[in-house]
Protein backbone atom coordinates (compact mmCIF):
# COMPACT_ATOMS: atom_id res chain seq x y z
CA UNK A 1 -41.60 -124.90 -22.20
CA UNK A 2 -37.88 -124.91 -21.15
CA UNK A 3 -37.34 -127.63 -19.59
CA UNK A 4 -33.40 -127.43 -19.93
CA UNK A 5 -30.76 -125.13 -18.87
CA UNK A 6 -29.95 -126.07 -22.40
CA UNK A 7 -33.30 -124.56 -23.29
CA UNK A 8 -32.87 -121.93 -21.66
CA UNK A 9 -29.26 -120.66 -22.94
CA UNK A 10 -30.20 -120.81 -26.22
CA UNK A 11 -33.06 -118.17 -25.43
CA UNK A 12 -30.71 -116.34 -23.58
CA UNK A 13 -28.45 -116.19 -26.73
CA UNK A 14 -30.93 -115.95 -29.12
CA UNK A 15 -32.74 -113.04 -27.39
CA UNK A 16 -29.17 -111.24 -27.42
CA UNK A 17 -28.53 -112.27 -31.41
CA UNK A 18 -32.14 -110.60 -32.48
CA UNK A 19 -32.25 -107.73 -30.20
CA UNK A 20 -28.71 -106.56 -31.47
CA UNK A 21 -29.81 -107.15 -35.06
CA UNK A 22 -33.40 -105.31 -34.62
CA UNK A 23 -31.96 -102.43 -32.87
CA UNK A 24 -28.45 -102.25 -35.96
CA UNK A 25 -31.76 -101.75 -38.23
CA UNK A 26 -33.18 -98.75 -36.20
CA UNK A 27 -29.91 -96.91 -35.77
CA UNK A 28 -27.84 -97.21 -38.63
CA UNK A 29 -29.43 -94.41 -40.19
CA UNK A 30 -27.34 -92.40 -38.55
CA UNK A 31 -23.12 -92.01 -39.34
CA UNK A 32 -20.88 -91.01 -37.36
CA UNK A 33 -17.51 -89.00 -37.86
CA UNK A 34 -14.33 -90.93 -36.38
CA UNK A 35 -10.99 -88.95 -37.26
CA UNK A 36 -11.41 -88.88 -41.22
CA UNK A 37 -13.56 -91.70 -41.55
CA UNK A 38 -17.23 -92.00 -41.85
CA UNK A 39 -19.29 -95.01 -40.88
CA UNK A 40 -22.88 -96.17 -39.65
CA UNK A 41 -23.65 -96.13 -35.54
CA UNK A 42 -24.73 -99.71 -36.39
CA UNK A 43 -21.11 -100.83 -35.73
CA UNK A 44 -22.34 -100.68 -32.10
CA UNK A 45 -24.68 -103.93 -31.83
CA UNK A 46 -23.72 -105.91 -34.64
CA UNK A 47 -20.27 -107.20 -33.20
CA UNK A 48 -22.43 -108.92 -30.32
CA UNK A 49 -24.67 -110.65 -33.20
CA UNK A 50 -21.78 -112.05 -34.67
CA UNK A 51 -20.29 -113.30 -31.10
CA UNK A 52 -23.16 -114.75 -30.43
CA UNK A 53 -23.09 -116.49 -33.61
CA UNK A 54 -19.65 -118.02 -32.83
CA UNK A 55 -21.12 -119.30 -29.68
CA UNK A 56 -24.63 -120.64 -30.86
CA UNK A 57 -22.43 -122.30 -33.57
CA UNK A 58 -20.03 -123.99 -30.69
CA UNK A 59 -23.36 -125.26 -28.57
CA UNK A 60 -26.14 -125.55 -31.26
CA UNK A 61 -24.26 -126.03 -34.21
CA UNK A 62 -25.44 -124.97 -37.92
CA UNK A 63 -29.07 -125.53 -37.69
CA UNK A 64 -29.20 -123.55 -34.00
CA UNK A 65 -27.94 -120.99 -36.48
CA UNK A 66 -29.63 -120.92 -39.41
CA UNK A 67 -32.86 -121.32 -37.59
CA UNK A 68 -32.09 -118.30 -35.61
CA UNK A 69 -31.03 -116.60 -38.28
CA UNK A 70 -34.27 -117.20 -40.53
CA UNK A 71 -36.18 -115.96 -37.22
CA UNK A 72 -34.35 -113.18 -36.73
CA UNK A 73 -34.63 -111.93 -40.63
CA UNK A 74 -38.35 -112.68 -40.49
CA UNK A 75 -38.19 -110.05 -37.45
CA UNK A 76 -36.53 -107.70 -39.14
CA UNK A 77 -39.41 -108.10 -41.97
CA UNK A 78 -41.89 -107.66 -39.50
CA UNK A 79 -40.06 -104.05 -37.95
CA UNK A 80 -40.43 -102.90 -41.55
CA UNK A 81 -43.86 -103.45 -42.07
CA UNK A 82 -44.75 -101.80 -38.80
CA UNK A 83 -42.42 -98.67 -39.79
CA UNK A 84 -43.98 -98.42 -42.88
CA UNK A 85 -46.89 -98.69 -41.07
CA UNK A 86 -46.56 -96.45 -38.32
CA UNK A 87 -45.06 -93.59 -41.65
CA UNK A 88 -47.88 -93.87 -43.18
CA UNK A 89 -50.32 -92.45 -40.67
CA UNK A 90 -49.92 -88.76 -40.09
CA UNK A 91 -48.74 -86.84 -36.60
CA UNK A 92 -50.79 -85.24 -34.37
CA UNK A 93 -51.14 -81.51 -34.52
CA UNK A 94 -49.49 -81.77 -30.56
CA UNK A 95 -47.04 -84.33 -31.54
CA UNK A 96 -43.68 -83.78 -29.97
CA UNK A 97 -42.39 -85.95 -33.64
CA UNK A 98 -43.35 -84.44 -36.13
CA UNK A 99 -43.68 -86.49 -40.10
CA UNK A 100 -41.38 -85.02 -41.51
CA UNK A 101 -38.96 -86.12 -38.36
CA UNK A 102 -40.19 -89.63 -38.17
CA UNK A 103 -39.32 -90.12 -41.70
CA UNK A 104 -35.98 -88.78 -42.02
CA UNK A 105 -35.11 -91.40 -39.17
CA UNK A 106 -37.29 -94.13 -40.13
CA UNK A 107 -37.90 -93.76 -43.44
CA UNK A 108 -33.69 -94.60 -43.81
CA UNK A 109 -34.14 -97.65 -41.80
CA UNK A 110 -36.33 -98.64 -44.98
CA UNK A 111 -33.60 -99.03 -47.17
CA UNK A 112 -31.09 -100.26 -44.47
CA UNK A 113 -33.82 -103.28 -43.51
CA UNK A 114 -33.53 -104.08 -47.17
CA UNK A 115 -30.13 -104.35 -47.27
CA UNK A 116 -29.64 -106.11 -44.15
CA UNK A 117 -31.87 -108.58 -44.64
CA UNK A 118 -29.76 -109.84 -47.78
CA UNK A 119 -26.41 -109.01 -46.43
CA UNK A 120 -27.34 -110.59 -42.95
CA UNK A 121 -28.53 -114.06 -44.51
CA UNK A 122 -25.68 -114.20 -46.54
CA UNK A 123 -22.88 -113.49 -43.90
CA UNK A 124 -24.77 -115.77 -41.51
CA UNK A 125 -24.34 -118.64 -44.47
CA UNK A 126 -21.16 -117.95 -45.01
CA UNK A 127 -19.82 -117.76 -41.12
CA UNK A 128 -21.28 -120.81 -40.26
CA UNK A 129 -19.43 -122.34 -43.31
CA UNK A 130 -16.47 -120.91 -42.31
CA UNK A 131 -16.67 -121.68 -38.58
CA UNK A 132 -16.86 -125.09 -39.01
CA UNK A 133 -14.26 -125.55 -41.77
CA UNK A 134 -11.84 -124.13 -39.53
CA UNK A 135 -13.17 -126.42 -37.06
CA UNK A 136 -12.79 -129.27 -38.69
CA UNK A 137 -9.24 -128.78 -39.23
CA UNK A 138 -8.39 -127.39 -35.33
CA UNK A 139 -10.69 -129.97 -33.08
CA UNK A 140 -11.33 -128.29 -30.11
CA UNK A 141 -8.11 -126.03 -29.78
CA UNK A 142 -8.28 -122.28 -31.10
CA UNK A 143 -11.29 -121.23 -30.10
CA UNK A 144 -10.12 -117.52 -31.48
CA UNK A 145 -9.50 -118.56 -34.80
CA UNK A 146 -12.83 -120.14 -36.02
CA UNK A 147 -14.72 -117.40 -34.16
CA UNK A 148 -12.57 -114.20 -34.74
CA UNK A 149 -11.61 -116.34 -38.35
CA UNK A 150 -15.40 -116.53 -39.43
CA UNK A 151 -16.62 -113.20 -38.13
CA UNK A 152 -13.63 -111.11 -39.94
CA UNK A 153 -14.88 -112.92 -43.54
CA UNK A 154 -18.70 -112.93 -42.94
CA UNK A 155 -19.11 -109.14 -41.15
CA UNK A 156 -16.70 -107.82 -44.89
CA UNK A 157 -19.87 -109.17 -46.79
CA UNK A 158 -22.00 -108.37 -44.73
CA UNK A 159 -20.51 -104.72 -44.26
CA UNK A 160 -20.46 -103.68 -48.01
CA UNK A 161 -23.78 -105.58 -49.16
CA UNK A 162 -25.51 -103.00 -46.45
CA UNK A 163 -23.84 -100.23 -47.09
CA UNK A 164 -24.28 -100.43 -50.72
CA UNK A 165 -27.77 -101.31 -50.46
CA UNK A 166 -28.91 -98.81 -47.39
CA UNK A 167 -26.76 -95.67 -48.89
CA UNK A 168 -24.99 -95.93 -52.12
CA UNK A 169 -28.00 -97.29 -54.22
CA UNK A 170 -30.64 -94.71 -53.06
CA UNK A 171 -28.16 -92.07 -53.65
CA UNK A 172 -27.26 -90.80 -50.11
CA UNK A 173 -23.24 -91.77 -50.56
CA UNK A 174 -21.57 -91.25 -53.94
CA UNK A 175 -19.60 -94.58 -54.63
CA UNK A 176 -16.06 -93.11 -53.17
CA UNK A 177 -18.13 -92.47 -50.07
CA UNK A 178 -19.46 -95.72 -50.26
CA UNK A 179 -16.10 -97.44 -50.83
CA UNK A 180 -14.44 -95.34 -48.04
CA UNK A 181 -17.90 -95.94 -45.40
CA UNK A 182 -17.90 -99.63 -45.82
CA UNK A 183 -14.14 -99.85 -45.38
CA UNK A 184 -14.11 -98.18 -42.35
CA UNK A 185 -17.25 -99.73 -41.16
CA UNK A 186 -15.40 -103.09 -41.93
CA UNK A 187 -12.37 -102.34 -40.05
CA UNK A 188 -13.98 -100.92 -36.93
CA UNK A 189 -16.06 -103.76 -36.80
CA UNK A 190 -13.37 -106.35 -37.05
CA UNK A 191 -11.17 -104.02 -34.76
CA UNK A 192 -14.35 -104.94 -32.22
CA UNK A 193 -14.25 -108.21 -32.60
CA UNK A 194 -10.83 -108.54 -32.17
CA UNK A 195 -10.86 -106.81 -28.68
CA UNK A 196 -13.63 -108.49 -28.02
CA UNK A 197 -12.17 -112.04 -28.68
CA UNK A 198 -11.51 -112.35 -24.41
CA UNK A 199 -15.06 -112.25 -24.42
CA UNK A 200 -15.89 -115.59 -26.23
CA UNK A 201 -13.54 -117.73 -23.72
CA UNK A 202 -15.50 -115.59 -20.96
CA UNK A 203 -18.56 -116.70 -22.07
CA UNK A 204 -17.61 -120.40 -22.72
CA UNK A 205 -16.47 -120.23 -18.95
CA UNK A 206 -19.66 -118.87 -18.01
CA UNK A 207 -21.79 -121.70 -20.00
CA UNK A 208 -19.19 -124.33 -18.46
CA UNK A 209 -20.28 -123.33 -14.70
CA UNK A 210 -23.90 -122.93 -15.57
CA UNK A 211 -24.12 -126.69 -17.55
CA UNK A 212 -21.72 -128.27 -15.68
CA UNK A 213 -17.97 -128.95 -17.45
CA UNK A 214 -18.58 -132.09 -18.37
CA UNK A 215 -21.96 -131.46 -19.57
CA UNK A 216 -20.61 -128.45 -21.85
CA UNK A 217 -17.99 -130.54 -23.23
CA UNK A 218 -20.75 -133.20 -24.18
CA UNK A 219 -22.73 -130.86 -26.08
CA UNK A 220 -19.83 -128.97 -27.46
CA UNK A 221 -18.79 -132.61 -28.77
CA UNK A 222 -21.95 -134.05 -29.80
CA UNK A 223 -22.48 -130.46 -31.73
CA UNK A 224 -19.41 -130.91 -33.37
CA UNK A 225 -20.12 -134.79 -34.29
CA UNK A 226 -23.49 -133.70 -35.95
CA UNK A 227 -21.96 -131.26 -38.40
């Protein structure tokens, strides 16, 4: 089925992109208290989606991401209908999780799903669009600046659609709260993805020993050509 190492680093990738975004879903539920500012535990896995974006873009180009990103999306549709499932049938008397447990936890990932799903398909759109302009105008050279460029614009979109959507509408956050949670959210996301900015060129050196240097620059070229 893979008959590429091609192949087989965009499963590698793409496994990493939808796990991260699945498991954001299931934990964001829950906020967390940093100094005086309140945001969602989802700031853990989310950065990775995004630098995985920046490198599916570099290697697959916008397609490789769009297609992922409609995957991953549908995935996300399909955790909420088995949550929703899995709500709706009762506990056991000996159950260790009890209903009313299960739907405190889960029953926020309902509206957070919701959100995401919006939010995520529109930051996608618009980092892919922003990747690639900045591409167009640097060539090959600042590798930091489309990725760490594109994720800083499409994670502020993304970051206030969800939060909006997940807690302000259903009335868990008044709108200061919301204002103040999505701003902090924001900037300890981008605050990630800054520090993690070594870890793009450490993966493009990694993908450069597995395909071959000359083979990376190819695709990396041909990628670029196709956009």
């Amino acid at each position: 089925m893979f008959n590429t190492r091609r192949d087989i680093l965009f499963m590698v990738l793409g496994g990493f992109f939808v796990t991260n975004a699945v498991v954001g879903e299931l934990i964001g539920g829950k906020l967390i208290q940093i100094g005086p500012f309140t945001m969602s535990i989802g700031i853990i896995p989310w950065p990775i989606v995004f630098l995985a974006t920046d490198i599916i873009n570099e290697y697959y180009g916008k397609k490789g991401v769009r297609r992922l990103s409609l995957l991953t999306a549908g995935l996300i549709t399909y955790t909420f209908i088995i949550l929703l499932a899995g709500m709706s049938v009762h506990a056991s008397r000996i159950s260790p999780v009890k209903d009313e447990q299960f739907h405190a936890v889960f029953g926020q990932s309902m509206w957070i799903i919701v959100g995401s799903i919006t939010a995520f398909l529109t930051s996608q759109l618009v980092d892919v669009l922003i990747f690639w302009l900045i591409r167009s105008r640097t060539g090959k050279k600042m590798i930091w600046l489309r990725s760490t460029g594109s994720t800083a614009i499409s994670q502020l979109i993304d970051t206030f659609v969800v939060t909006g959507i997940a807690f302000w509408l259903p009335g868990k956050l008044t709108f200061g709260d919301y204002i103040n949670t999505a701003f902090t959210g924001y900037s300890a996301k981008l605050i990630i993805a800054i520090a993690l900015t070594p870890l793009i060129y450490i993966g493009h050196a990694i993908i450069h020993s597995y395909l071959g240097k000359e083979q990376s620059a190819q695709i990396v070229e041909e990628t670029a050509k196709e956009q």
